[in-house]
Protein backbone atom coordinates (compact mmCIF):
# COMPACT_ATOMS: atom_id res chain seq x y z
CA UNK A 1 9.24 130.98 20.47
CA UNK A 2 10.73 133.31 22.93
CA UNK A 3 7.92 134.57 25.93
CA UNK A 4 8.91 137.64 26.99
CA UNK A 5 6.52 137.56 30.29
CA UNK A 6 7.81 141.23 31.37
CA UNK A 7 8.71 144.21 29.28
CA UNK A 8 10.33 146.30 32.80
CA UNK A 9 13.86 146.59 32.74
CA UNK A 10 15.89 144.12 34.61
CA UNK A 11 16.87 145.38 38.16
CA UNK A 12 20.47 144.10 37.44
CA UNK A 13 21.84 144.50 34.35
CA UNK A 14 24.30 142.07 32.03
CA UNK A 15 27.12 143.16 33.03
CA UNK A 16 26.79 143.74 36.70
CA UNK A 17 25.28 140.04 36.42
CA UNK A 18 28.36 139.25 34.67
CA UNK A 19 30.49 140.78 37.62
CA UNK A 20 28.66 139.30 39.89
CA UNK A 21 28.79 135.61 38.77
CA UNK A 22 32.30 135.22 40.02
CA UNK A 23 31.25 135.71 43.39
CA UNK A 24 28.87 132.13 43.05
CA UNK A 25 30.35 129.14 44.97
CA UNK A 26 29.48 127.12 41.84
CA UNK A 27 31.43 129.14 39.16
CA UNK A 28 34.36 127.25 39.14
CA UNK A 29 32.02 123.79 38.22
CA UNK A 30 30.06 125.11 36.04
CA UNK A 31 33.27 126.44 34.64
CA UNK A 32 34.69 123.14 34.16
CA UNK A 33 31.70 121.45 32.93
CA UNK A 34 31.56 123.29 29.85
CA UNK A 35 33.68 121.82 27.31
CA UNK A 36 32.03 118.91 27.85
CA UNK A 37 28.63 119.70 27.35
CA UNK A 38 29.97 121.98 24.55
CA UNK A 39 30.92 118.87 22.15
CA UNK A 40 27.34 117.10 23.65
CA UNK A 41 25.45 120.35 21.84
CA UNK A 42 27.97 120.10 18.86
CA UNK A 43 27.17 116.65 18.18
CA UNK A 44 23.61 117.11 18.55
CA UNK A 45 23.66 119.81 16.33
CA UNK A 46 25.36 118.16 13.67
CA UNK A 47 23.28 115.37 14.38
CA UNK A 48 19.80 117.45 13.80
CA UNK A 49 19.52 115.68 17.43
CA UNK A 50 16.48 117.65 18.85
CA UNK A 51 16.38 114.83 21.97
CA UNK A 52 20.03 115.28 22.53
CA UNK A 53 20.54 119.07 21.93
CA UNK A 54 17.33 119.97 24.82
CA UNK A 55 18.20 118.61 28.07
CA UNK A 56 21.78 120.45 27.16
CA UNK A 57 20.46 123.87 26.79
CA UNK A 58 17.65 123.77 29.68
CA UNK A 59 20.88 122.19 32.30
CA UNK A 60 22.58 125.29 30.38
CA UNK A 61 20.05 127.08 31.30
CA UNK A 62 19.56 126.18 34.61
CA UNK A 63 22.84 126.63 35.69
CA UNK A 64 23.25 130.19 34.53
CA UNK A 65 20.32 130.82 36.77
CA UNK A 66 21.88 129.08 39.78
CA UNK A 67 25.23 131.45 39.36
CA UNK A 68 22.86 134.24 39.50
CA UNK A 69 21.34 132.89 42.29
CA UNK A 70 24.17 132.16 44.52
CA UNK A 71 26.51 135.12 43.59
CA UNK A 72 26.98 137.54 46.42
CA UNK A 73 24.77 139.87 46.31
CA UNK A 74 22.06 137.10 44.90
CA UNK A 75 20.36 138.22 41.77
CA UNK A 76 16.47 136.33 41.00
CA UNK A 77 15.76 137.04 37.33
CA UNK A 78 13.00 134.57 37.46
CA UNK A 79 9.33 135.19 38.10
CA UNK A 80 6.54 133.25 38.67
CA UNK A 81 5.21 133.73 35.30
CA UNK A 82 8.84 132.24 33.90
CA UNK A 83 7.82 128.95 35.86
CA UNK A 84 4.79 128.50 34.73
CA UNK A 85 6.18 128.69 31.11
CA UNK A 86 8.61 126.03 31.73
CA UNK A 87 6.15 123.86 33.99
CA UNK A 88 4.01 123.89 30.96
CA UNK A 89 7.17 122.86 28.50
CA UNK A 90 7.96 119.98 30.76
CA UNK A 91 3.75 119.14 30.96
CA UNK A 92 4.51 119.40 26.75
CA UNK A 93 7.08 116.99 26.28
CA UNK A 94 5.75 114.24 28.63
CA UNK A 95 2.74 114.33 26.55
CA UNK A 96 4.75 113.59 24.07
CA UNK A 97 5.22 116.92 22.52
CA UNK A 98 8.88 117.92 21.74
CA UNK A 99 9.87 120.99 22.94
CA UNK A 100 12.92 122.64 25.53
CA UNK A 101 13.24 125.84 27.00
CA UNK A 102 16.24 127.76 27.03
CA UNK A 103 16.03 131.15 29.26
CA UNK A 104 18.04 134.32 28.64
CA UNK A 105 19.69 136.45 31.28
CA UNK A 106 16.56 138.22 32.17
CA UNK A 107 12.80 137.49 32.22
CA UNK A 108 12.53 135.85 28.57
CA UNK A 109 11.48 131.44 28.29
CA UNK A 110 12.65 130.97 24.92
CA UNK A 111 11.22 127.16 23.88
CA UNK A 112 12.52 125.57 21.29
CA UNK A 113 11.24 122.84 19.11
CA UNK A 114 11.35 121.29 15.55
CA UNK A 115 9.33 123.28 12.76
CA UNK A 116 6.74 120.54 12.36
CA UNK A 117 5.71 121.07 16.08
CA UNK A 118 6.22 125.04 16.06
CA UNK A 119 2.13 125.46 15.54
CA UNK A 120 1.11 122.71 18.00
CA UNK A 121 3.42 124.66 20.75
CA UNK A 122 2.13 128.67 19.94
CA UNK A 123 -1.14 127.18 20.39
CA UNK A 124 -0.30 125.47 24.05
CA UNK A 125 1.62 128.61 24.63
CA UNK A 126 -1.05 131.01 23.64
CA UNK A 127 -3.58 128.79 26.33
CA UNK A 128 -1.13 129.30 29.71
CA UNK A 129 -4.37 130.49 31.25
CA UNK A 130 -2.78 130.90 34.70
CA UNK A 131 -0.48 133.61 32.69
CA UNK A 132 -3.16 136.08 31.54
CA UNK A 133 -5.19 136.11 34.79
CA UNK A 134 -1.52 137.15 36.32
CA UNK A 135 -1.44 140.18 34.37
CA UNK A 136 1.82 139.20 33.62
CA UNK A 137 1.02 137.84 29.68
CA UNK A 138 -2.13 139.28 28.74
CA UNK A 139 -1.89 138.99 25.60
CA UNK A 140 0.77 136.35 23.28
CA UNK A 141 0.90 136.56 19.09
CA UNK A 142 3.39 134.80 17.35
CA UNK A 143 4.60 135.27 13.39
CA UNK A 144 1.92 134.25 11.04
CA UNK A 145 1.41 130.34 9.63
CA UNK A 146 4.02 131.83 6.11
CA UNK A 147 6.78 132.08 8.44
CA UNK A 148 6.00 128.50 10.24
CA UNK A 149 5.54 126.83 7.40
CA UNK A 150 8.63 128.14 5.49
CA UNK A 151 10.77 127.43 8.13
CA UNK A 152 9.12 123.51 7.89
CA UNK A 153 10.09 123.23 4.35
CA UNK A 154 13.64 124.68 4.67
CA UNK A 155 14.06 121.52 7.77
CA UNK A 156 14.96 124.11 9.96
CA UNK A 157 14.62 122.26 13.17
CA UNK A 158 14.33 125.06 15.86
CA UNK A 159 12.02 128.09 15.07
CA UNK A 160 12.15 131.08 17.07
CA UNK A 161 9.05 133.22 16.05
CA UNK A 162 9.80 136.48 18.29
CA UNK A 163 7.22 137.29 20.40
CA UNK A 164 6.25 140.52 22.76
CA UNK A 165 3.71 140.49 25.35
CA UNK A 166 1.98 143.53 26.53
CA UNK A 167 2.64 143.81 30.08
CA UNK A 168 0.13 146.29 31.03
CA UNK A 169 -2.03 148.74 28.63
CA UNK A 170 0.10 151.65 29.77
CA UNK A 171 2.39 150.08 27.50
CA UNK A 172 2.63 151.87 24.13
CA UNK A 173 4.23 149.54 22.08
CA UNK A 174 1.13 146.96 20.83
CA UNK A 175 2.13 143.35 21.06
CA UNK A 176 3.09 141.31 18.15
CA UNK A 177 6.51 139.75 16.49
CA UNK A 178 9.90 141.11 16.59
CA UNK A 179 11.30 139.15 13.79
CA UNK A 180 11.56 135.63 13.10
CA UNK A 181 14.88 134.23 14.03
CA UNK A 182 15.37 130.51 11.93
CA UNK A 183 18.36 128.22 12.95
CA UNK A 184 19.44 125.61 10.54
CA UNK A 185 20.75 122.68 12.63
């Protein structure tokens, strides 16, 4: 599922980001750490390796954030409603529910999980209670139970229903699903 917890334009774009990352004092490690953790995602991929494949892409993750964070003049995509989504992944999986996040160059917590568990994690993602008192998610629908369920008999093992969250009522657009992204692994 991908959160989109703001619908405002990011105050730096891509490709000032982009331009900006070469300024980080960490560029040149994250740099070099990349081929390695590229064949780590490969074989988990063509593993169907769920366990292997997630810390990758949340360090991924991570990291990208940290360039942004350190490049010169610093750039903070993340708010606190971004936290709380991945506080609440981590919460997931040490309750034993299987799911990563992944975050995009802006203010989107895309989590990622098998198909069997895509259900079980709307439904924790819908309750992130601290989320719609913020203002910031006040509302969170995902693609109906067809488009769950077909990507569970296809074994797709990560499901990205597309979701849009209303950020305030000025907004015209009404809340609901994108499109349904499925990746066979």
């Amino acid at each position: 599922m991908i959160a989109v917890v703001s619908t405002e334009e990011k105050t730096v774009g891509s490709t000032e980001g982009h331009r900006a990352a070469s300024t980080s004092p960490f560029l040149a490690e994250r740099l070099s750490a990349l081929p390695a953790r590229f064949h780590r995602v490969r074989r988990a991929i063509l593993a169907k390796d769920l366990a292997l494949l997630g810390p990758a892409i949340e360090e991924e993750a991570i990291e990208l954030h940290s360039i942004a964070m350190t490049s010169r003049p610093p750039i903070y995509y993340w708010s606190p409603a971004m936290v709380r989504v991945i506080q609440n992944a981590l919460k997931w999986r040490a309750e034993g529910l299987p799911v990563y996040f992944t975050l995009d160059a802006g203010a989107n917590v895309h989590l990622i999980c098998e198909g069997k568990d895509a259900e079980a994690v709307a439904t924790r993602a819908r309750g992130i209670v601290e989320l719609r008192r913020s203002g910031a998610i006040p509302d969170l629908r995902i693609a109906g139970e067809h488009a769950i369920a077909a990507a569970h008999e296809k074994r797709h093992v990560a499901v990205h229903d597309v979701c849009r969250l209303r950020a305030s009522e000025q907004d015209p657009r009404p809340p609901g699903v994108l499109g349904v992204e499925r990746v066979d692994l």
